[in-house]
Protein backbone atom coordinates (compact mmCIF):
# COMPACT_ATOMS: atom_id res chain seq x y z
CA UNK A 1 35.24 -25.65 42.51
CA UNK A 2 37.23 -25.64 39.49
CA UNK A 3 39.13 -21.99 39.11
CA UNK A 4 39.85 -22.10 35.67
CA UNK A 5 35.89 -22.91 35.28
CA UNK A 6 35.05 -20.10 37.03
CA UNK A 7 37.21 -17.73 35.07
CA UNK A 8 35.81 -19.12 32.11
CA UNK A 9 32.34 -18.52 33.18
CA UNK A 10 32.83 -15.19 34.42
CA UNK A 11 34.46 -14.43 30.69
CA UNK A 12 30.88 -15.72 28.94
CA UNK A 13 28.92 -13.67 31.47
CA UNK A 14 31.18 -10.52 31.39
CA UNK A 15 30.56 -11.02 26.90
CA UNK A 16 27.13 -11.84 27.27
CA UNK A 17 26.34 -9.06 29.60
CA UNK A 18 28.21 -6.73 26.67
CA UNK A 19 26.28 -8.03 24.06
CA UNK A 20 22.89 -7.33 25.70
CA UNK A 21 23.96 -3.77 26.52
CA UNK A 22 25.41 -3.77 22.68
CA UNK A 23 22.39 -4.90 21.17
CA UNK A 24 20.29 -2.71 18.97
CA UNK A 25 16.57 -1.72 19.67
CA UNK A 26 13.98 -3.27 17.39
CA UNK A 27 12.81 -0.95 14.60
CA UNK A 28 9.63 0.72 15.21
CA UNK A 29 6.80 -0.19 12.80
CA UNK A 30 6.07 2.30 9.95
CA UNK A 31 2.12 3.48 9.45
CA UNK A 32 0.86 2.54 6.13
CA UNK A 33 0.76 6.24 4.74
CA UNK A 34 -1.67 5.76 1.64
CA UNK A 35 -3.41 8.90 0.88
CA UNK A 36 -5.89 7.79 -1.87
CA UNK A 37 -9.29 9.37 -1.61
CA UNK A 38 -12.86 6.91 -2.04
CA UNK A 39 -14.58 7.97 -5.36
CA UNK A 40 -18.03 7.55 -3.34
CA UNK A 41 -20.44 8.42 -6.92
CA UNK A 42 -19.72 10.40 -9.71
CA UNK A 43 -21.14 10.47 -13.45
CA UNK A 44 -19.53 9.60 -17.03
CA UNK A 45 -21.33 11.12 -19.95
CA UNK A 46 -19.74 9.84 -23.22
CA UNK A 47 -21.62 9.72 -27.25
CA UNK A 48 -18.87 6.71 -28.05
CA UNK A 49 -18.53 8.33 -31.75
CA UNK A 50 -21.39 10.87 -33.36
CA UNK A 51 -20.48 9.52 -37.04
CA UNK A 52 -20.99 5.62 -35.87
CA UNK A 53 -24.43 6.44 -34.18
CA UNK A 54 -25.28 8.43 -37.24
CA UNK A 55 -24.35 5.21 -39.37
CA UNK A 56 -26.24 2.50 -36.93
CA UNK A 57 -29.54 4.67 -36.96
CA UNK A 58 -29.16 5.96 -41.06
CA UNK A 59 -30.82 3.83 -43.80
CA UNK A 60 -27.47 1.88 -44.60
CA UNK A 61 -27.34 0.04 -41.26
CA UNK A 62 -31.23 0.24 -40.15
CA UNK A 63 -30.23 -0.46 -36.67
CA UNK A 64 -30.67 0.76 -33.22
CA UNK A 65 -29.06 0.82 -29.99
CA UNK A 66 -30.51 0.38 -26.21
CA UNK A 67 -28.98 0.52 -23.03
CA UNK A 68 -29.19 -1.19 -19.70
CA UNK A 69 -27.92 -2.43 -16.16
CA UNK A 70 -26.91 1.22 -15.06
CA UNK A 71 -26.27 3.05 -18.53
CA UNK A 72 -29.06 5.52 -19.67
CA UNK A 73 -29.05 7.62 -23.11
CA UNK A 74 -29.84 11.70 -23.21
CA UNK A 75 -29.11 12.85 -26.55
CA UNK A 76 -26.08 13.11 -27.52
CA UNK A 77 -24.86 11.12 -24.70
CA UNK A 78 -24.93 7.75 -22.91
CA UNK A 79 -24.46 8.10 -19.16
CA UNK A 80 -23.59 5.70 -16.84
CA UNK A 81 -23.85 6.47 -12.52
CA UNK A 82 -22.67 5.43 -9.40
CA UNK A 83 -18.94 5.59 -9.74
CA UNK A 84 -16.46 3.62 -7.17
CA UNK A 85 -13.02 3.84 -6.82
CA UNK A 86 -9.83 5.94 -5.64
CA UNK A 87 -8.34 8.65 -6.83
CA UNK A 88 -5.42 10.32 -4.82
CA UNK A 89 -4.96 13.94 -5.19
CA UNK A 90 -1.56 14.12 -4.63
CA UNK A 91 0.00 11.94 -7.03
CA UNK A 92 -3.61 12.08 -9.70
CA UNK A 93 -3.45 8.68 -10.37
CA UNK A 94 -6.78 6.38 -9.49
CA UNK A 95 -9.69 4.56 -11.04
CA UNK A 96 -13.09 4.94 -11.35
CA UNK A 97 -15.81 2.57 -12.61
CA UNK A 98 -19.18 2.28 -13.63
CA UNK A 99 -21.66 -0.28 -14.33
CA UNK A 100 -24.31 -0.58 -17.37
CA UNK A 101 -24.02 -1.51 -21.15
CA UNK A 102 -25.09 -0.33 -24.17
CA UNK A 103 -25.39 -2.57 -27.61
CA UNK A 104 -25.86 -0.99 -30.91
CA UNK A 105 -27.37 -3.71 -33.92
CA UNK A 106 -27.35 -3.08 -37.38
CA UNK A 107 -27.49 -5.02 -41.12
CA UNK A 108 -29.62 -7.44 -39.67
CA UNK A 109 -27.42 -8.64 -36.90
CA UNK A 110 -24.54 -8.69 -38.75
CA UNK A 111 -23.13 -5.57 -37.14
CA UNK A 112 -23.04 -6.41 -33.24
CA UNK A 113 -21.32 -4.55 -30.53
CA UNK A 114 -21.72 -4.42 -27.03
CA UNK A 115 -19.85 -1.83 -24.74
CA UNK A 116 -19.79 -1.94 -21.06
CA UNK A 117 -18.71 -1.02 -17.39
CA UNK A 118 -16.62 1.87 -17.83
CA UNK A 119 -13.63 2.34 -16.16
CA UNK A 120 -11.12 5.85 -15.93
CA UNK A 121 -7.50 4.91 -15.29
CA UNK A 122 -5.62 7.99 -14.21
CA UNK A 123 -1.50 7.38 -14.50
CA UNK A 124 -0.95 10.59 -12.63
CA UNK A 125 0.53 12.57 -15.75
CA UNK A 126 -2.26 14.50 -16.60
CA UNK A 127 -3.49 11.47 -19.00
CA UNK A 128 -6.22 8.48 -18.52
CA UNK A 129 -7.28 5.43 -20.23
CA UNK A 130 -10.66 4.27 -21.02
CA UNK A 131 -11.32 0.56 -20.54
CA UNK A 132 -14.51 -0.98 -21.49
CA UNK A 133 -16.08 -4.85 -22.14
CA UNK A 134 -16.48 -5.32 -25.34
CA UNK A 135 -17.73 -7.93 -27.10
CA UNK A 136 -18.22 -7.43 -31.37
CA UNK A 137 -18.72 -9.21 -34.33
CA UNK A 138 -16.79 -8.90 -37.81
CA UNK A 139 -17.76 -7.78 -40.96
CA UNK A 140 -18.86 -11.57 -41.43
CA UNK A 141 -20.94 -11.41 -38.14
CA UNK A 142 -18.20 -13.79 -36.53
CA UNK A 143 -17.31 -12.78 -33.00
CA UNK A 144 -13.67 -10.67 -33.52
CA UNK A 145 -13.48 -9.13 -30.04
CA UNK A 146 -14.71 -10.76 -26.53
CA UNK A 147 -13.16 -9.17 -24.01
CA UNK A 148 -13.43 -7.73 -20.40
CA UNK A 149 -11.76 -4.37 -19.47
CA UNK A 150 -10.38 -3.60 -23.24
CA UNK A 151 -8.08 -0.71 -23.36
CA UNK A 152 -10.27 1.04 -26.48
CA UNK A 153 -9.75 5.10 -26.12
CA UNK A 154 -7.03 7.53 -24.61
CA UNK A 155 -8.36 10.43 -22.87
CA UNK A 156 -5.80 13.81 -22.60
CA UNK A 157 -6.92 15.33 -19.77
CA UNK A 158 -5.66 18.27 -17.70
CA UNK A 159 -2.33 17.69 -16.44
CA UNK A 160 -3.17 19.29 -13.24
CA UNK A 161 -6.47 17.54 -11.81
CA UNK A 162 -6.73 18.67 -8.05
CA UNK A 163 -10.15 18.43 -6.85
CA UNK A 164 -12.07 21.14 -5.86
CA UNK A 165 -14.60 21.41 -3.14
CA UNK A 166 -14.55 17.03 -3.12
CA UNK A 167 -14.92 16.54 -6.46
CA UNK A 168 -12.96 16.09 -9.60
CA UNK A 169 -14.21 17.34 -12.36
CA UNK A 170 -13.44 16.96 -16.47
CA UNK A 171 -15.14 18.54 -19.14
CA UNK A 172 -15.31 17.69 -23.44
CA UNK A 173 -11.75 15.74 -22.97
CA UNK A 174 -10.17 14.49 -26.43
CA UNK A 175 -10.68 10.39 -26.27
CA UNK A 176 -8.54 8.63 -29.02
CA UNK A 177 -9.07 5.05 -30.66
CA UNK A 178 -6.42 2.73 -29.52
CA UNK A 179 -5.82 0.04 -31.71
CA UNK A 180 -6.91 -2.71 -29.46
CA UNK A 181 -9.82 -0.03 -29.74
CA UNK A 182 -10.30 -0.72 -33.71
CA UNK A 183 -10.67 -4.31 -33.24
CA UNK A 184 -13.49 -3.66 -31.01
CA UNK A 185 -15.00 -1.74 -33.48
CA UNK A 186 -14.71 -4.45 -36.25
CA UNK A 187 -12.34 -2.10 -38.60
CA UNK A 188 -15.00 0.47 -39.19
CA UNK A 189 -11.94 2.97 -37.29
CA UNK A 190 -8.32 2.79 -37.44
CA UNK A 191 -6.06 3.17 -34.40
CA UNK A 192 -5.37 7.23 -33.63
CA UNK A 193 -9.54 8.50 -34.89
CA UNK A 194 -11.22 10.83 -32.70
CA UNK A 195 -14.13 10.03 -30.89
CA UNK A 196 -16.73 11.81 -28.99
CA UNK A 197 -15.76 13.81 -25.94
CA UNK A 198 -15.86 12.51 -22.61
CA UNK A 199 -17.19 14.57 -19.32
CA UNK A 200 -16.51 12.98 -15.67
CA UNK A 201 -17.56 14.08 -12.31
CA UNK A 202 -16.34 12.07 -9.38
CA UNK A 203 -17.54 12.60 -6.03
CA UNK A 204 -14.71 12.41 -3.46
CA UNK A 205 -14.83 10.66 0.15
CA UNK A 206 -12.66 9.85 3.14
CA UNK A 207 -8.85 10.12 1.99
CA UNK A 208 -6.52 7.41 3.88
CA UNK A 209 -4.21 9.13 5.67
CA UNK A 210 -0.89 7.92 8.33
CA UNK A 211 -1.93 7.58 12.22
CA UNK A 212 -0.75 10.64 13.71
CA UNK A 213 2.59 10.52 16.17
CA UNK A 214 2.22 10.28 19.55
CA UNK A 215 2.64 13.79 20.95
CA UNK A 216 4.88 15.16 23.70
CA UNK A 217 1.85 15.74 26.06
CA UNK A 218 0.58 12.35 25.48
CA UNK A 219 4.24 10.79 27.04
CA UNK A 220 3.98 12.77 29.89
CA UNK A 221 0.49 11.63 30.60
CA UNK A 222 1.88 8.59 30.25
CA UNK A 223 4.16 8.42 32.43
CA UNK A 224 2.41 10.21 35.17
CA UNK A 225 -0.26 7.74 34.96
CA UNK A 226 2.80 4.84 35.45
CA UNK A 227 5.23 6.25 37.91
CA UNK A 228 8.48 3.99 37.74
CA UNK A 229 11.97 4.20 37.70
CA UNK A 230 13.77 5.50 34.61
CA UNK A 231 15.03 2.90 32.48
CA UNK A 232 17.70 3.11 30.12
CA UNK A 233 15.39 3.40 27.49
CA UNK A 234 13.39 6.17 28.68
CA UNK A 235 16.23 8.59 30.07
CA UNK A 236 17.58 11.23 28.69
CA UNK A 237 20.06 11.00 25.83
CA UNK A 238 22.45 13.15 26.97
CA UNK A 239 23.59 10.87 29.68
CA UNK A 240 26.22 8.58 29.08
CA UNK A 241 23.84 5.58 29.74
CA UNK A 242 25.88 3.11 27.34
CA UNK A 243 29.38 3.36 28.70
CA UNK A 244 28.35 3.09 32.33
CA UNK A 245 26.01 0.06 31.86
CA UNK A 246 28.92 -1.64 29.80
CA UNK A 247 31.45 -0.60 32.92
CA UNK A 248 28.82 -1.83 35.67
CA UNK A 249 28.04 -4.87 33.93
CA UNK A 250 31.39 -6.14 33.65
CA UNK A 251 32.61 -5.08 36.99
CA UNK A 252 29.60 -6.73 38.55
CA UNK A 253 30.25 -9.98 37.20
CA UNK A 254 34.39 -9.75 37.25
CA UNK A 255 33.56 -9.01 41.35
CA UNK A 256 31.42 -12.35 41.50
CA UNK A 257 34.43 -13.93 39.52
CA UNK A 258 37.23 -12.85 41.94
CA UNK A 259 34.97 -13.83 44.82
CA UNK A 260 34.76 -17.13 44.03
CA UNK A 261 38.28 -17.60 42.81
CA UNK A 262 39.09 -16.57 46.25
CA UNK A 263 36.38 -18.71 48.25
CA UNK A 264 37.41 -21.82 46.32
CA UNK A 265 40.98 -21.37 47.35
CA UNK A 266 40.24 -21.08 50.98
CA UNK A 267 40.78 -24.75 52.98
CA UNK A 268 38.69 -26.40 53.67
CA UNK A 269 37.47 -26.73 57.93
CA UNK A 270 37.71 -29.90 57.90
CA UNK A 271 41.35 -30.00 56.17
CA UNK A 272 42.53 -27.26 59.18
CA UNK A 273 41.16 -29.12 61.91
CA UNK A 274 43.21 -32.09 60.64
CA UNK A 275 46.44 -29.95 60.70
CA UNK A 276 45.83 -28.48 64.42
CA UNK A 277 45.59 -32.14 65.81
CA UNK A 278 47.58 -34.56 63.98
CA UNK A 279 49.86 -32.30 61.75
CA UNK A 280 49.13 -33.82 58.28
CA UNK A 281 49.64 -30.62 55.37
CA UNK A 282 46.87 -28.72 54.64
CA UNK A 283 46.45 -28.15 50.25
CA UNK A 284 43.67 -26.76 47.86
CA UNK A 285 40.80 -29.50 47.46
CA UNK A 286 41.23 -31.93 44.64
């Protein structure tokens, strides 16, 4: 055999041997730590505007309103039920929605506005939005706004909303007209008017939390249930583990390398037996 081969062999062993002590562990995986809590029911209670109910149901407007799919109305207030959602109590920011509609009518038709499925929009500063579909003619009866989820009123809440005893509770919070808000409204308001009050209860459920970390009891218990050797990776880090695998490993294989360096230098039997009898000089095999 080749001695220069071997020493090169014995090089890419020694390095890869190295390398494998050298390389780094994989990263352990990270828990998903969300912490948001399930809105599991909860009630909104909201009069939209006391003037513009006062002006569908007057003589001017001789019209009407009626609710369905969820929404219900108790003087002054429509109410909608059965809130879903997430709100995290940390951070206070979450959604809630409801389902059901309500559609006020007045001059004939002309005036037609339909406002549905409520939804609370927390941006964890103490502030929420109010989103809505809502679908209204103009003052022509044409159809100005059609849309789903309209940002129509901001709601100034309490900055600090922790919930107490599993639920989170707002009373008579100030709701502003946005001015996608006005549109919706076909001009009657402009962007920044008052409307009614809003009151929200939201009933709180499970909270997502991070899987615990293994404890120190639990690794015994393991390990007593597995008896084994210690591995590198298990024994104790005060022990110079990485300097004396490095050292073994590359003694090991320089050892193997010498070894066979010497072996292949030998002569061959064949080669002495040759020199004994007839004399002819022995030499390293081709």
């Amino acid at each position: 055999m080749n001695p220069r081969f071997l020493m090169r062999a014995g090089a890419v062993a020694t390095a890869l041997s190295i390398g494998a002590v050298l390389a780094p562990p994989a990263a352990p995986a990270v828990a998903d730590a969300a912490t948001g809590c399930e809105v599991t029911g909860g009630t909104l209670a909201w009069g939209v505007k006391e003037s513009f109910r006062a002006y569908i149901s007057g003589t001017i407007a001789n019209g009407s309103w009626e609710t369905s799919g969820g929404a219900e109305y108790d003087t002054p207030q429509f109410r909608w039920s059965g809130a879903t959602g997430s709100f995290d109590p940390e951070t206070g920011v979450g959604a809630a929605s409801f389902v059901g509609t309500v559609h006020f009518t007045g001059h004939d038709g002309v005036l037609d506005l339909t406002l549905a499925n409520p939804t609370i929009e927390f941006d964890g500063q103490g502030d929420a939005a109010l989103l809505l579909d809502a679908r209204s003619n103009d003052m022509e009866g044409e159809i100005a706004v059609d849309a789903e989820q309209e940002w129509v009123g901001d709601i100034s809440a309490d900055p600090d909303l922790p919930p107490g005893g599993g639920e989170l509770v707002i009373d008579d919070a100030p709701v502003t007209l946005t001015n996608s808000g006005a549109g919706a409204f076909a001009g009657f308001y402009e962007a920044g008017a008052d409307l009614d009050p809003l009151a929200l209860t939201l009933e709180l459920g499970a909270c997502d939390a991070a899987a615990p970390a293994a404890s120190v009891d639990d690794g015994v218990q393991a390990e007593a249930d597995q008896p084994q050797a210690q591995s590198l990776a298990t024994a104790p880090s005060d022990v110079p583990w990485f300097p004396i695998g490095v050292g073994g490993a590359a003694l090991l294989i320089i050892g193997l390398t010498a070894g066979l360096l010497i072996g292949g230098r030998l002569p061959r039997s064949g080669v002495a037996s040759r020199d004994a009898s007839g004399g002819e000089q022995s030499g390293d095999a081709p």
